[in-house]
Protein backbone atom coordinates (compact mmCIF):
# COMPACT_ATOMS: atom_id res chain seq x y z
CA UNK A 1 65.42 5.43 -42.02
CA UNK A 2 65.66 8.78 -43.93
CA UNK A 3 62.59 10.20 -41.93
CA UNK A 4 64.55 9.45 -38.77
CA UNK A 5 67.80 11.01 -40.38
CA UNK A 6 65.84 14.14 -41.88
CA UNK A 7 65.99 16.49 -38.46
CA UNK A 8 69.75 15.47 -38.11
CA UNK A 9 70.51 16.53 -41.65
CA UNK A 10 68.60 19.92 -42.23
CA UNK A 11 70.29 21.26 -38.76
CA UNK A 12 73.76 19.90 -39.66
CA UNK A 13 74.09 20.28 -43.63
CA UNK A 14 74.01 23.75 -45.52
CA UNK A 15 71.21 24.53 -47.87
CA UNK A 16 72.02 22.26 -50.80
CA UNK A 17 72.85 19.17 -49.03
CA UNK A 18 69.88 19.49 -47.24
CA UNK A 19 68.00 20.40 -50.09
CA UNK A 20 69.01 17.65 -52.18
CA UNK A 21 68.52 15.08 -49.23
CA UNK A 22 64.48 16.69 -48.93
CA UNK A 23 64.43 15.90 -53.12
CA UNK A 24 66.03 12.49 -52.17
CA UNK A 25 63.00 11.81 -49.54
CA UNK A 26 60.67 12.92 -51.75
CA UNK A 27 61.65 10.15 -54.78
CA UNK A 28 61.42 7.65 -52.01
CA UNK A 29 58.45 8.25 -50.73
CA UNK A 30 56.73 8.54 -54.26
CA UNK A 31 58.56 5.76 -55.31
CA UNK A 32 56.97 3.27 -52.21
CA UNK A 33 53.82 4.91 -53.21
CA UNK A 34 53.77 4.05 -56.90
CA UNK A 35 54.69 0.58 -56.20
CA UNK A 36 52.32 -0.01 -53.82
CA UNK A 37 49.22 1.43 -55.87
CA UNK A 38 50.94 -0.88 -58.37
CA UNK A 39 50.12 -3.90 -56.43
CA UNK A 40 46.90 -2.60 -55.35
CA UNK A 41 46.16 -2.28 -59.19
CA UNK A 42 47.50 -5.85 -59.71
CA UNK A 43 45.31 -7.53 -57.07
CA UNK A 44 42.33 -6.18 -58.62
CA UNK A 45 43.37 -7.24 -61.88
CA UNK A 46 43.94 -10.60 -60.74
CA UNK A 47 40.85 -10.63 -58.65
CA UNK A 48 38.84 -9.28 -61.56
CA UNK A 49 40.25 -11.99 -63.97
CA UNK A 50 39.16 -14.90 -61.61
CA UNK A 51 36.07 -13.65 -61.02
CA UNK A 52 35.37 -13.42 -65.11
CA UNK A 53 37.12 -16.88 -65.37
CA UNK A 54 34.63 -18.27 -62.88
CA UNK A 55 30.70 -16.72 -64.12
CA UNK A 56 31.81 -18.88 -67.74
């Protein structure tokens, strides 16, 4: 939704507005990336732990 929003915002708002929204859309996007590479990290794990669980 922000992406969609971002064009509307940096031609209406004034510099720090629209500077703040860009920092805004930055967090978010970092923050979906973190959690998923989280739950990549957690599917390995869990594969990884099977896997060990199984060769004993």
């Amino acid at each position: 939704m922000m992406v969609v929003l971002t064009p509307y915002v940096l031609r209406t708002e004034s510099t720090w507005p629209a500077a703040a929204w860009l920092v805004m859309l930055a967090a978010t996007i970092t923050g979906i990336a973190v959690l998923l590479r989280a739950e990549l990290l957690v599917r390995r794990l869990e594969r990884d732990t099977r896997s060990d669980a199984s060769e004993t």
